[in-house]
C-alpha atoms as a PDB file:
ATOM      1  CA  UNK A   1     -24.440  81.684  13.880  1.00  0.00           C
ATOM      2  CA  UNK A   2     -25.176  85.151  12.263  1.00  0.00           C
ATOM      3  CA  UNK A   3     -21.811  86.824  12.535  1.00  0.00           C
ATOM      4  CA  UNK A   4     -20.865  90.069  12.459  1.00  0.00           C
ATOM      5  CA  UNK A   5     -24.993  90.639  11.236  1.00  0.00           C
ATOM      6  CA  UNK A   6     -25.260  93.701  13.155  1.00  0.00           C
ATOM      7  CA  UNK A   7     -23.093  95.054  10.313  1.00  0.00           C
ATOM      8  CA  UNK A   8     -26.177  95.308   7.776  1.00  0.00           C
ATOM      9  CA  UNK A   9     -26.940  98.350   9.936  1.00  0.00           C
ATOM     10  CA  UNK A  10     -24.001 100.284   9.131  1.00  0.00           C
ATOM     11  CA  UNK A  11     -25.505 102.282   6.035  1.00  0.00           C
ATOM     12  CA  UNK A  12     -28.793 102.724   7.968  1.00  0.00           C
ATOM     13  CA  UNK A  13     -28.977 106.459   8.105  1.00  0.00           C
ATOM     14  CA  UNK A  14     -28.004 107.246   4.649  1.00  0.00           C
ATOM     15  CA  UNK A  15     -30.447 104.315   3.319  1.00  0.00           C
ATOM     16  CA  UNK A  16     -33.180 106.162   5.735  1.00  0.00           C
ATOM     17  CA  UNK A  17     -32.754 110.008   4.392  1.00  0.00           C
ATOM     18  CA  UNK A  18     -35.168 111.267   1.480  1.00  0.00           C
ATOM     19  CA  UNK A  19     -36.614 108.050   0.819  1.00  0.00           C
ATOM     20  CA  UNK A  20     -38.369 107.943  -2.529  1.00  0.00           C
ATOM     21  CA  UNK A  21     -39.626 105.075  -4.586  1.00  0.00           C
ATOM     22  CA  UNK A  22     -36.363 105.278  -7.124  1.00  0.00           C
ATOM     23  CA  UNK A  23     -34.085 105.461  -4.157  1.00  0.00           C
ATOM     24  CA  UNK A  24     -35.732 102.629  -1.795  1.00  0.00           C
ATOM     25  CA  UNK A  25     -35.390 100.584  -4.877  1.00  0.00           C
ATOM     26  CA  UNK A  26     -31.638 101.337  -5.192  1.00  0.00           C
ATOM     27  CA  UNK A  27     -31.171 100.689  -1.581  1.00  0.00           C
ATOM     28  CA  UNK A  28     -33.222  97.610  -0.834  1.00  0.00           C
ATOM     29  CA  UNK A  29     -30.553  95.918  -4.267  1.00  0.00           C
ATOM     30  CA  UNK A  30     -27.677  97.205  -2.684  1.00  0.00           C
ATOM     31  CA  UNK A  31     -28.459  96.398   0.886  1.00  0.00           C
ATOM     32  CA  UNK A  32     -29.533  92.378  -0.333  1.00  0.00           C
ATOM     33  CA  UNK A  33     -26.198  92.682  -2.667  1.00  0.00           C
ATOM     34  CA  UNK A  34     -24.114  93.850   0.373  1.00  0.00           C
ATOM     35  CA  UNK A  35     -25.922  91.513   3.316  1.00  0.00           C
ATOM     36  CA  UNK A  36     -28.258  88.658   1.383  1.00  0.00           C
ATOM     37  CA  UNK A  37     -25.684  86.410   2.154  1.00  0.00           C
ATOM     38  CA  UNK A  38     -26.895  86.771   6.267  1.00  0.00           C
ATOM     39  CA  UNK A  39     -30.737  86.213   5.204  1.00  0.00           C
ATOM     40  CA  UNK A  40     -29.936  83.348   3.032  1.00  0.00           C
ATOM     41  CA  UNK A  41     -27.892  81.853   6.323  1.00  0.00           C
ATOM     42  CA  UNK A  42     -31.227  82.008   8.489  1.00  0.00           C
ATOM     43  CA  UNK A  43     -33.731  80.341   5.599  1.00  0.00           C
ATOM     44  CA  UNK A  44     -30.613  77.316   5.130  1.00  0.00           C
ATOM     45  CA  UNK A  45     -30.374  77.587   9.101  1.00  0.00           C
ATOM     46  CA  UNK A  46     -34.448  76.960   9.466  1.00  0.00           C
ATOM     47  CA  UNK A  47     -34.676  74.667   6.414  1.00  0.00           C
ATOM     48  CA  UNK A  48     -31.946  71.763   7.650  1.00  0.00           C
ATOM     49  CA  UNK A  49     -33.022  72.036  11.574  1.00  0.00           C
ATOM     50  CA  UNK A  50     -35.635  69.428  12.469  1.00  0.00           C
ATOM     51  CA  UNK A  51     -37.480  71.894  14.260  1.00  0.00           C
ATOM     52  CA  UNK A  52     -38.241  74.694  12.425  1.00  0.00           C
ATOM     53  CA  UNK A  53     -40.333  76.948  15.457  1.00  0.00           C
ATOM     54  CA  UNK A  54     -36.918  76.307  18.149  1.00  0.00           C
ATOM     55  CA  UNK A  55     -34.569  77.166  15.250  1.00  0.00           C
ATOM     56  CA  UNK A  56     -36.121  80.363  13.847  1.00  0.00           C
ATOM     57  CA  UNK A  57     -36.633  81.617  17.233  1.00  0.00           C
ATOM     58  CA  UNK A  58     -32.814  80.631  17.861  1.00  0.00           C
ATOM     59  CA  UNK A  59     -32.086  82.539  14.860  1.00  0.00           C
ATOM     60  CA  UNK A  60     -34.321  85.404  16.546  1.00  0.00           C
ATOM     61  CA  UNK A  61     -32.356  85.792  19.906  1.00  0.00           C
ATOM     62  CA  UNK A  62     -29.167  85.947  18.200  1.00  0.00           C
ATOM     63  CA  UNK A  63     -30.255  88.416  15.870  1.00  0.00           C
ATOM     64  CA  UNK A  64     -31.671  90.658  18.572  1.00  0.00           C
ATOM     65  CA  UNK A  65     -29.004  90.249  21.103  1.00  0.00           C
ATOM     66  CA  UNK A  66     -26.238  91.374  18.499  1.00  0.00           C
ATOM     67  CA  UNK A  67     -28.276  94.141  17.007  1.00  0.00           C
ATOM     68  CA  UNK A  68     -29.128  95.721  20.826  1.00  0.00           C
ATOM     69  CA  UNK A  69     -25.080  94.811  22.007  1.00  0.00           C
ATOM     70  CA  UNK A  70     -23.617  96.782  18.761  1.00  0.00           C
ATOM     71  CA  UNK A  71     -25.882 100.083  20.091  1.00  0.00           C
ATOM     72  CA  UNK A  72     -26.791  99.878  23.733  1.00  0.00           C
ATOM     73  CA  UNK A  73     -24.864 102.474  25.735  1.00  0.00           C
ATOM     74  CA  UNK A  74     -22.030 101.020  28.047  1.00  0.00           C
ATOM     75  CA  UNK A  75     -23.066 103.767  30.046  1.00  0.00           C
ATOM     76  CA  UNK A  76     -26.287 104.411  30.228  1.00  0.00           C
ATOM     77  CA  UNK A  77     -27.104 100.524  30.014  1.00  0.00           C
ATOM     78  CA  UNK A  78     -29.944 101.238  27.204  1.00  0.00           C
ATOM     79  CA  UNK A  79     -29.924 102.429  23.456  1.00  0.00           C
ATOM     80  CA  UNK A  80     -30.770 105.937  22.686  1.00  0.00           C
ATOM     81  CA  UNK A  81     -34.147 107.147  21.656  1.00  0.00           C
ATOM     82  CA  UNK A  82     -33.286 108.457  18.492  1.00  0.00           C
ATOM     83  CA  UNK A  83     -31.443 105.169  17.209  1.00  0.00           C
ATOM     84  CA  UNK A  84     -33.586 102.999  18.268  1.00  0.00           C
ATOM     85  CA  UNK A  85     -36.406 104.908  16.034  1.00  0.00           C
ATOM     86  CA  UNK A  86     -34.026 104.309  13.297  1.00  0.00           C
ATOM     87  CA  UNK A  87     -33.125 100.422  14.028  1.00  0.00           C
ATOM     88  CA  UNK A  88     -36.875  99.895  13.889  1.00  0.00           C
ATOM     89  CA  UNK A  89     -37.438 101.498  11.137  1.00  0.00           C
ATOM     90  CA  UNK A  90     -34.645 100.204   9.539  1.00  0.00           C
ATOM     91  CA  UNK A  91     -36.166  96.925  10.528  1.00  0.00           C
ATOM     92  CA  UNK A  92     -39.537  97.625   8.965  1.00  0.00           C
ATOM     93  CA  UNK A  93     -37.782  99.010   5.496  1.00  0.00           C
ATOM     94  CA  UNK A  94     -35.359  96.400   5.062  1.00  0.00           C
ATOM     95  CA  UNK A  95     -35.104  93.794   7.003  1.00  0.00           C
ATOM     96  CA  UNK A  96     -38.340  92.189   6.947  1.00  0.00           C
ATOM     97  CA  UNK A  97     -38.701  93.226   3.261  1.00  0.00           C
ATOM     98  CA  UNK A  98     -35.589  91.484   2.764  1.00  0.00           C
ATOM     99  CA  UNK A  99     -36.276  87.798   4.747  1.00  0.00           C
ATOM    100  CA  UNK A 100     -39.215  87.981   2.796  1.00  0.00           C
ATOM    101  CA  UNK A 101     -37.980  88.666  -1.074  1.00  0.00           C
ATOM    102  CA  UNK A 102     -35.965  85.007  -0.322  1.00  0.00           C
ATOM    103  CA  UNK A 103     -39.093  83.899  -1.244  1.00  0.00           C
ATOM    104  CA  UNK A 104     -38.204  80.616   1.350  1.00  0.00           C
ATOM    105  CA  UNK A 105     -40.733  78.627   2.142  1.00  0.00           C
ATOM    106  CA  UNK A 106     -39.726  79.550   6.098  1.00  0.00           C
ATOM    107  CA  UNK A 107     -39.122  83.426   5.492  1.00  0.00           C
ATOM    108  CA  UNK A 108     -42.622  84.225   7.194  1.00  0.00           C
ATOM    109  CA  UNK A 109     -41.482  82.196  10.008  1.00  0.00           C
ATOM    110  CA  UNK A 110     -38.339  83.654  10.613  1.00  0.00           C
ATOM    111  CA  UNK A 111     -39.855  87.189  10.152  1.00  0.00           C
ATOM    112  CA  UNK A 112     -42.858  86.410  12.807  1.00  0.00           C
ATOM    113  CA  UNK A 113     -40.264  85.099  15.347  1.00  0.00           C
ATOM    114  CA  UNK A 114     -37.843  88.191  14.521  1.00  0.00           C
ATOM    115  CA  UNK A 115     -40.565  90.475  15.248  1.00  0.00           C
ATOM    116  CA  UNK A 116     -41.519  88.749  18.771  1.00  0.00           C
ATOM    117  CA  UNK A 117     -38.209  89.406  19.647  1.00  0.00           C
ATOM    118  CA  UNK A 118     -37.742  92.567  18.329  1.00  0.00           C
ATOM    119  CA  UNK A 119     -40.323  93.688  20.390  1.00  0.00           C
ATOM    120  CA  UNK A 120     -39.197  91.614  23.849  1.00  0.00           C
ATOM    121  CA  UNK A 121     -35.812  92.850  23.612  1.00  0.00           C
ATOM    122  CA  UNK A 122     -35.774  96.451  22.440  1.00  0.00           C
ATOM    123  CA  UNK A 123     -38.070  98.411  24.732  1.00  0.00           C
ATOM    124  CA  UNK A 124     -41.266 100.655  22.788  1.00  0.00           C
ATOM    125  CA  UNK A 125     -40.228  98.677  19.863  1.00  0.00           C
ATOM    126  CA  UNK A 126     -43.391  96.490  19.229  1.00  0.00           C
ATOM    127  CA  UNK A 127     -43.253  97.001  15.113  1.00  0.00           C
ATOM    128  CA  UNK A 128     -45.069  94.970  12.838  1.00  0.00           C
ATOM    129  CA  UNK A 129     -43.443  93.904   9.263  1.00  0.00           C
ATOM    130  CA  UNK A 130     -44.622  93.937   5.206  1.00  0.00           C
ATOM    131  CA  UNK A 131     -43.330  92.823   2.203  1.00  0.00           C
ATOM    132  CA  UNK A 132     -40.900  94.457  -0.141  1.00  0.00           C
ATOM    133  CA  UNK A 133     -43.518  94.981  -2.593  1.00  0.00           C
ATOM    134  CA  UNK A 134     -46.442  96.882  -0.298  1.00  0.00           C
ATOM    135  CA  UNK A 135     -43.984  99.500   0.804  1.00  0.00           C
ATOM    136  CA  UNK A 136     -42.383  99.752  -2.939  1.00  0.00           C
ATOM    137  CA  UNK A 137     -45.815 100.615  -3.874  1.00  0.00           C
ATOM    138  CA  UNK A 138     -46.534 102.965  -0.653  1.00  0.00           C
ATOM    139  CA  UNK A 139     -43.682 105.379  -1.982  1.00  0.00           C
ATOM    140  CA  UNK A 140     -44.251 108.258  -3.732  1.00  0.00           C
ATOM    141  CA  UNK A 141     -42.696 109.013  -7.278  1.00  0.00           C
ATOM    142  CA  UNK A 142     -41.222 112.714  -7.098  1.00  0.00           C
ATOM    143  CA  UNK A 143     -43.859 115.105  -9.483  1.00  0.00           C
ATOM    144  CA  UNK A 144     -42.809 117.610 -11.311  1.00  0.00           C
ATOM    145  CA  UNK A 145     -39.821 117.992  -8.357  1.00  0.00           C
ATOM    146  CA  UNK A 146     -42.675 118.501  -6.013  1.00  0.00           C
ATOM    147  CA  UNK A 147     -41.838 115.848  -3.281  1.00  0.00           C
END
């Protein structure tokens, strides 16, 4: 279904350091340049399926299970603290943004079972999800190279 998606993760700590509004704007085009293609796949996915609540929530578990594979610990049997903070945020800055700026009449959908999930699968991980626009406007512009 989604392959290889785990790989829109692979710029995640650069895209997470000194995030300012000019920055998270250069990012979030880059990132849906790079890995749109993936987000586009789940709205087509939902769109042609003939039920939309099983397919979204198929699109969910795949999601999920190859995000957590790609970082859980072969030996440890669990995915550290620390990257796990950043997957979620990660999540919260891009991802959902992301499924939403489709603009598809079944990106909410996908995003509210993508979130379930999220939160079933990756322990302490029960995040919530905005639009692209609410955190755009959340950041702060630097001042007089105060921030």
């Amino acid at each position: 279904m989604l392959d290889h998606v785990e790989k829109i993760f692979a710029d995640m700590k650069p895209m997470m350091k000194k995030l300012k509004k000019a920055s998270y704007k250069v990012n979030m085009e880059a990132f849906i340049e790079n890995h749109g293609h993936y987000f586009r796949e789940m709205t087509e996915y939902t769109e042609n399926a003939s039920d939309k609540e099983t397919a979204a929530k198929e699109l969910a578990v795949d999601f999920t299970d190859k995000v957590y594979d790609a970082y859980v610990s072969p030996k440890k049997g669990k995915i550290d603290s620390a990257i796990q903070t950043d997957l979620n945020f990660f999540m919260i800055y891009y991802v959902f943004p992301a499924i939403l700026l489709t603009e598809h009449d079944d990106a909410k959908l996908i995003a509210d079972h993508l979130c379930g999930r999220w939160g079933e699968k990756f322990k302490n991980s029960k995040i919530q999800y905005t639009d692209y626009d609410s955190l755009y406007v959340s950041f702060r512009e630097k001042i007089f190279g105060i921030f």
